[in-house]
PDB file of N, CA and C in Angstrom:
ATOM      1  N   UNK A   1     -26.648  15.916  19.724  1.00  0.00           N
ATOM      2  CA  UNK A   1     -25.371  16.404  20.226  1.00  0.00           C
ATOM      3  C   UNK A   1     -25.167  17.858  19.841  1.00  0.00           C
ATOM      4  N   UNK A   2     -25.785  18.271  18.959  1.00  0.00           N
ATOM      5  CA  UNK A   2     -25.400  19.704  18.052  1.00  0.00           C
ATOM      6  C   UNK A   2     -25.395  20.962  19.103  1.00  0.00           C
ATOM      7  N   UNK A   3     -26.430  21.459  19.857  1.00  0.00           N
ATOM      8  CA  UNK A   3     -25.829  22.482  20.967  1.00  0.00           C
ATOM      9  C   UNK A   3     -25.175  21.931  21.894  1.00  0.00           C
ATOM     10  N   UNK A   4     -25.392  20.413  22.487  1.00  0.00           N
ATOM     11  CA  UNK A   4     -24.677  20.561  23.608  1.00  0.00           C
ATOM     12  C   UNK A   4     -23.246  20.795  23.693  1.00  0.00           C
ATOM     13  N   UNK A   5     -22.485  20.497  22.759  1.00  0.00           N
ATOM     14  CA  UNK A   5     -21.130  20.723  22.771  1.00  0.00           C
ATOM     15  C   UNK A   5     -20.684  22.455  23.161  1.00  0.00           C
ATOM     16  N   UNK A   6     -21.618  23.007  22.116  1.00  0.00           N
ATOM     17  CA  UNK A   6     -21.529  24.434  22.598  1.00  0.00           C
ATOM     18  C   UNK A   6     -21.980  24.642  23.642  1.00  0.00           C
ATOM     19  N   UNK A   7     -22.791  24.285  24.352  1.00  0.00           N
ATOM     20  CA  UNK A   7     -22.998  24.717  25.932  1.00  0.00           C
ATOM     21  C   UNK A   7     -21.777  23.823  26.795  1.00  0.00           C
ATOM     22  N   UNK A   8     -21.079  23.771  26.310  1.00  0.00           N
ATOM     23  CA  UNK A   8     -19.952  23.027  27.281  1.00  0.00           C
ATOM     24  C   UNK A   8     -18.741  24.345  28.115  1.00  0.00           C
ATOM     25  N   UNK A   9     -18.527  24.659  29.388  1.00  0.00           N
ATOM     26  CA  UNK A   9     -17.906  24.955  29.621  1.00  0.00           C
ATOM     27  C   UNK A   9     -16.841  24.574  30.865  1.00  0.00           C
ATOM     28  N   UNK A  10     -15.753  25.199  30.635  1.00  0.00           N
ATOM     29  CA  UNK A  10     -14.579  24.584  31.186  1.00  0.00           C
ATOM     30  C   UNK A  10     -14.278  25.033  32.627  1.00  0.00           C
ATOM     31  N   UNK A  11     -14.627  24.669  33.625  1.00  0.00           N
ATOM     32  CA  UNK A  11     -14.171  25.695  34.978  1.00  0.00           C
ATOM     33  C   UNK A  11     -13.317  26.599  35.016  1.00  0.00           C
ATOM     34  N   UNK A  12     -13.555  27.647  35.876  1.00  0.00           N
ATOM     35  CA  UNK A  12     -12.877  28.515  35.451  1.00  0.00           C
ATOM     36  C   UNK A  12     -11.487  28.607  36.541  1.00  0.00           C
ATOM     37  N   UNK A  13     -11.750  27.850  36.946  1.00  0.00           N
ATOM     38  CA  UNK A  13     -10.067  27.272  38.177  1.00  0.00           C
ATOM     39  C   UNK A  13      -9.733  26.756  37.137  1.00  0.00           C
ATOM     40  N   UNK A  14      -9.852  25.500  36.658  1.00  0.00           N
ATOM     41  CA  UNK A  14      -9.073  24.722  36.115  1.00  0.00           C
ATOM     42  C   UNK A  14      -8.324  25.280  34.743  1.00  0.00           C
ATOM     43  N   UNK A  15      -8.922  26.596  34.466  1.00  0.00           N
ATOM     44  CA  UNK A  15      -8.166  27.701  33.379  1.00  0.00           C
ATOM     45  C   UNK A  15      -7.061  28.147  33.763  1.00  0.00           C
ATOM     46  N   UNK A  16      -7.229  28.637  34.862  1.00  0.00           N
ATOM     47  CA  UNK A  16      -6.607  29.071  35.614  1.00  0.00           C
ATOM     48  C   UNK A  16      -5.338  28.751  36.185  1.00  0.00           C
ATOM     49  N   UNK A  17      -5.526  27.277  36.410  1.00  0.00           N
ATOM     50  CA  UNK A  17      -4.597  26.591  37.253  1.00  0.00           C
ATOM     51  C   UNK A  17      -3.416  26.348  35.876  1.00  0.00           C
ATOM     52  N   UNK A  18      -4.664  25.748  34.244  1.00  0.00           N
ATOM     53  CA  UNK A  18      -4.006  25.560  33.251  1.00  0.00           C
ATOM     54  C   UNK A  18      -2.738  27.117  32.730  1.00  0.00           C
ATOM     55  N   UNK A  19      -3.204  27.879  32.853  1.00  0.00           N
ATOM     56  CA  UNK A  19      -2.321  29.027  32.248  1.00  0.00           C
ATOM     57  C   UNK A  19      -1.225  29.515  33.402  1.00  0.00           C
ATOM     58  N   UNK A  20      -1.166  28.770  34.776  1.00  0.00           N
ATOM     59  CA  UNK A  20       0.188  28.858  35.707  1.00  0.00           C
ATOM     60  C   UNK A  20       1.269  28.015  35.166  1.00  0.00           C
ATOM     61  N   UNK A  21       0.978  26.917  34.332  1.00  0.00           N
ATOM     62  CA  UNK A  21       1.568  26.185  34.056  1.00  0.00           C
ATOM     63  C   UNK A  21       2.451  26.093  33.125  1.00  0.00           C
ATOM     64  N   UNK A  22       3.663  26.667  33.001  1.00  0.00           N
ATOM     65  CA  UNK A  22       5.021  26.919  32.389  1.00  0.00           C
ATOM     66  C   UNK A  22       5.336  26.293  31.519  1.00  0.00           C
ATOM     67  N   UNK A  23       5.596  27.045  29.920  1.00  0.00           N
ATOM     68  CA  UNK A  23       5.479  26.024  28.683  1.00  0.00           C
ATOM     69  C   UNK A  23       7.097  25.304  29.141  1.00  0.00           C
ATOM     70  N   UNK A  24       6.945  24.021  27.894  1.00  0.00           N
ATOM     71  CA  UNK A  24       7.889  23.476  28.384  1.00  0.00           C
ATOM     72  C   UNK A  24       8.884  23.683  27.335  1.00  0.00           C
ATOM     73  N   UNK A  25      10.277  23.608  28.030  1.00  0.00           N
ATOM     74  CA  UNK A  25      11.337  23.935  27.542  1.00  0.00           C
ATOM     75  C   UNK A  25      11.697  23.100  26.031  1.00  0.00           C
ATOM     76  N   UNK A  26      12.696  24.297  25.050  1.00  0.00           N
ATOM     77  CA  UNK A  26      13.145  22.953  23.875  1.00  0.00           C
ATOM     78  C   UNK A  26      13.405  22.061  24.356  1.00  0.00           C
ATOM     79  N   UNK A  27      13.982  21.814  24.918  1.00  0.00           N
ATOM     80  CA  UNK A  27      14.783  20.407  25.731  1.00  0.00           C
ATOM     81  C   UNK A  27      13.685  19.480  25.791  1.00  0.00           C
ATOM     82  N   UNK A  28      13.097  19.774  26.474  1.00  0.00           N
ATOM     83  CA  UNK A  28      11.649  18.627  27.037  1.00  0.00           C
ATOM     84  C   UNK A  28      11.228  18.558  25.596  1.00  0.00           C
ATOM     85  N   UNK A  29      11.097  19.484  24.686  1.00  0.00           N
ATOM     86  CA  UNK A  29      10.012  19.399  23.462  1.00  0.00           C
ATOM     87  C   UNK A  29      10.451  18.391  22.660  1.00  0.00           C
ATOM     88  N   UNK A  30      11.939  18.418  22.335  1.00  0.00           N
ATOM     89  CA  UNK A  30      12.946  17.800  21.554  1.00  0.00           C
ATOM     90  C   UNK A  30      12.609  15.906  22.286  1.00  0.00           C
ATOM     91  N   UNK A  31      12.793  16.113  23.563  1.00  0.00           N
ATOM     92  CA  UNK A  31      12.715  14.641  23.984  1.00  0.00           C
ATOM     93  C   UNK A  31      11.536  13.827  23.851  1.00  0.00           C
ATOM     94  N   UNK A  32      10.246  14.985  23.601  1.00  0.00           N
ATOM     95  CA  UNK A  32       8.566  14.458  23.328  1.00  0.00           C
ATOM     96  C   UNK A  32       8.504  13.752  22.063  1.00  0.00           C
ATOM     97  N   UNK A  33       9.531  14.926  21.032  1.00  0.00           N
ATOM     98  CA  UNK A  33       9.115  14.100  19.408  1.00  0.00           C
ATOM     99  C   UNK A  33      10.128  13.156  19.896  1.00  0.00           C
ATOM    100  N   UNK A  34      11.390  13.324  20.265  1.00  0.00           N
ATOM    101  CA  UNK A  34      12.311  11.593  20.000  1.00  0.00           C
ATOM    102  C   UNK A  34      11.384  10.634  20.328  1.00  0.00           C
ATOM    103  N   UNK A  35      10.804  10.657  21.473  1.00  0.00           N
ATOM    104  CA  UNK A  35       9.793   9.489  22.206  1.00  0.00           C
ATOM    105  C   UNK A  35       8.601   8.904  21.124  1.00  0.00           C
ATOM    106  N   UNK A  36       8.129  10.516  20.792  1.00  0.00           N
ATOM    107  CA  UNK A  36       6.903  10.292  19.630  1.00  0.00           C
ATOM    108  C   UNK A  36       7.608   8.988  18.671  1.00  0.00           C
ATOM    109  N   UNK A  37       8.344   9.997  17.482  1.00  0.00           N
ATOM    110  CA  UNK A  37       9.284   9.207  16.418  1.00  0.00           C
ATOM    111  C   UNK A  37       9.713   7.990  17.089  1.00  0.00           C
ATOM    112  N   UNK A  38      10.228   7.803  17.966  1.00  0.00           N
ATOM    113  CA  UNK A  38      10.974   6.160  18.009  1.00  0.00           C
ATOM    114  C   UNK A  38      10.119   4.869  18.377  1.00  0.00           C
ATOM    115  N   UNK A  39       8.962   5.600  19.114  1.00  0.00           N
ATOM    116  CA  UNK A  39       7.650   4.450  19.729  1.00  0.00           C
ATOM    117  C   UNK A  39       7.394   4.625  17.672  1.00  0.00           C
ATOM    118  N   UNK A  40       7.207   5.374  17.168  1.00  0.00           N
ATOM    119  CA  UNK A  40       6.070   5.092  15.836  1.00  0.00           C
ATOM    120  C   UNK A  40       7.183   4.710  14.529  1.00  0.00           C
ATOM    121  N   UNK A  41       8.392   4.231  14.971  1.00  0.00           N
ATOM    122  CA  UNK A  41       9.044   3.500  13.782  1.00  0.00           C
ATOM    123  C   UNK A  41       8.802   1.706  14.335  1.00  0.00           C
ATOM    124  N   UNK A  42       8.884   1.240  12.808  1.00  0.00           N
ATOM    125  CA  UNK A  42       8.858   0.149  12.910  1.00  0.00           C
ATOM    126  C   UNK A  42      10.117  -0.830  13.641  1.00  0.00           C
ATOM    127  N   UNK A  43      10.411  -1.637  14.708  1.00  0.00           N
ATOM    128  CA  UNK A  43      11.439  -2.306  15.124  1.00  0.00           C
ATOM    129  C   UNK A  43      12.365  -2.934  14.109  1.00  0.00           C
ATOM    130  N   UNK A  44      12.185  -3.207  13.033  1.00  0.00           N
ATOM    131  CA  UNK A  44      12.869  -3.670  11.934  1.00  0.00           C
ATOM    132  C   UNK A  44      13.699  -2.587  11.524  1.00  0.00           C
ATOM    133  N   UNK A  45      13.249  -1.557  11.708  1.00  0.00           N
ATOM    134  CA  UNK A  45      14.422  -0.220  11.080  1.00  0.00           C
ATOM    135  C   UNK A  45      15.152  -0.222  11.635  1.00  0.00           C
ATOM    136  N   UNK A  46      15.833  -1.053  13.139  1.00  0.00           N
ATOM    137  CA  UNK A  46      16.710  -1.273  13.800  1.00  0.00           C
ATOM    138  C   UNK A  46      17.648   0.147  14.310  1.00  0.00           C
ATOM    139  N   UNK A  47      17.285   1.168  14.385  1.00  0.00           N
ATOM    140  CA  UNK A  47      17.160   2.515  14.980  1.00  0.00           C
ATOM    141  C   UNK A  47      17.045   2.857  15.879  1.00  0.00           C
ATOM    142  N   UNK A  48      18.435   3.227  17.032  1.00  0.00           N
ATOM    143  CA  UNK A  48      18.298   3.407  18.379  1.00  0.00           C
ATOM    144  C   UNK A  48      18.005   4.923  18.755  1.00  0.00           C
ATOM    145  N   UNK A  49      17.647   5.030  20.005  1.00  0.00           N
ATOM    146  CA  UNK A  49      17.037   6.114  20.336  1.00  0.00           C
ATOM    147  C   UNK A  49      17.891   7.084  20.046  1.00  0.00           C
ATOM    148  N   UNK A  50      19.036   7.221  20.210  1.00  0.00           N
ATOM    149  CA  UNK A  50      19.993   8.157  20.011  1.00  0.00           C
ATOM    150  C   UNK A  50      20.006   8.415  18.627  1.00  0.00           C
ATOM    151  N   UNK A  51      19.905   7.612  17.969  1.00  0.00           N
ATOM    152  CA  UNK A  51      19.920   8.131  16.848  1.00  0.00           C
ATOM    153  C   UNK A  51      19.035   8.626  15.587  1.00  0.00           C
ATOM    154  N   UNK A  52      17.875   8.076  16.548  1.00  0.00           N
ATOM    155  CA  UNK A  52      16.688   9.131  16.523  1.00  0.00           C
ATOM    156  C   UNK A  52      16.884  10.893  16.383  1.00  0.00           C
ATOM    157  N   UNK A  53      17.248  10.843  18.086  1.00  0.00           N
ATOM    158  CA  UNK A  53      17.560  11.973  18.619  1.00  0.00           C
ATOM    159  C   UNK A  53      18.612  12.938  17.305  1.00  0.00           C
ATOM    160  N   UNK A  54      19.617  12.408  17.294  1.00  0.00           N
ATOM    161  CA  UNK A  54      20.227  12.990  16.426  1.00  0.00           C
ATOM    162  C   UNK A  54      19.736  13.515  14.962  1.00  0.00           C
ATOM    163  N   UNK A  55      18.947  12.766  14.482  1.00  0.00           N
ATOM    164  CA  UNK A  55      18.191  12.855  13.157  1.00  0.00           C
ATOM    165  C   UNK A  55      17.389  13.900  13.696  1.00  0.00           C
ATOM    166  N   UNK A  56      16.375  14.285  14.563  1.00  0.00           N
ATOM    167  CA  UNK A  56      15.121  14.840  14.586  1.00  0.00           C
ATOM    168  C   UNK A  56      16.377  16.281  14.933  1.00  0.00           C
ATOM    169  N   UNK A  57      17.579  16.324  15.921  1.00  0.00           N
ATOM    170  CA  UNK A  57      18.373  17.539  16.022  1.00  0.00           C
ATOM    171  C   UNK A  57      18.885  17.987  14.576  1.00  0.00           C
ATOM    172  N   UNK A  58      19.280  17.326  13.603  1.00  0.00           N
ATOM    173  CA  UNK A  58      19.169  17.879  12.286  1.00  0.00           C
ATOM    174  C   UNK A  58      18.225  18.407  11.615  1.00  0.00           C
ATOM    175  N   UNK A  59      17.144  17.863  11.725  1.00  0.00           N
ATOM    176  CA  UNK A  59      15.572  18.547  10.968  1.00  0.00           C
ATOM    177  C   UNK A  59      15.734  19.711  11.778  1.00  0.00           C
ATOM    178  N   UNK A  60      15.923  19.777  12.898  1.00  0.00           N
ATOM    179  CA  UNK A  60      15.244  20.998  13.606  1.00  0.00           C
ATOM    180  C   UNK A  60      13.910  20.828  14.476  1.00  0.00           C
TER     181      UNK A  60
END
């Protein structure tokens, strides 16, 4: 496996097409970790999404 990884390259459209593509807003970012955080707590912590949300808007 040892060179081939380094001979790997990425098309150069699909770079391309990747860097048109508009970072995404706090908003969206904020709603990625709530989603992250609330799928990866345990159901027993009995912790609704909102209040997820609210916790992760305090951390920052």
């Amino acid at each position: 496996m040892g060179n081939s990884m380094r001979n790997l390259k990425t098309d150069p459209k699909v770079l391309q097409a990747l860097r048109k593509v508009p970072a995404p807003s706090q908003k969206e970012v904020t709603e990625q970790k709530v989603s992250f955080v609330f799928a990866s707590i345990d159901s027993k912590a009995n912790m609704t999404k909102q209040q997820v949300r609210e916790l992760i808007e305090q951390v920052g």
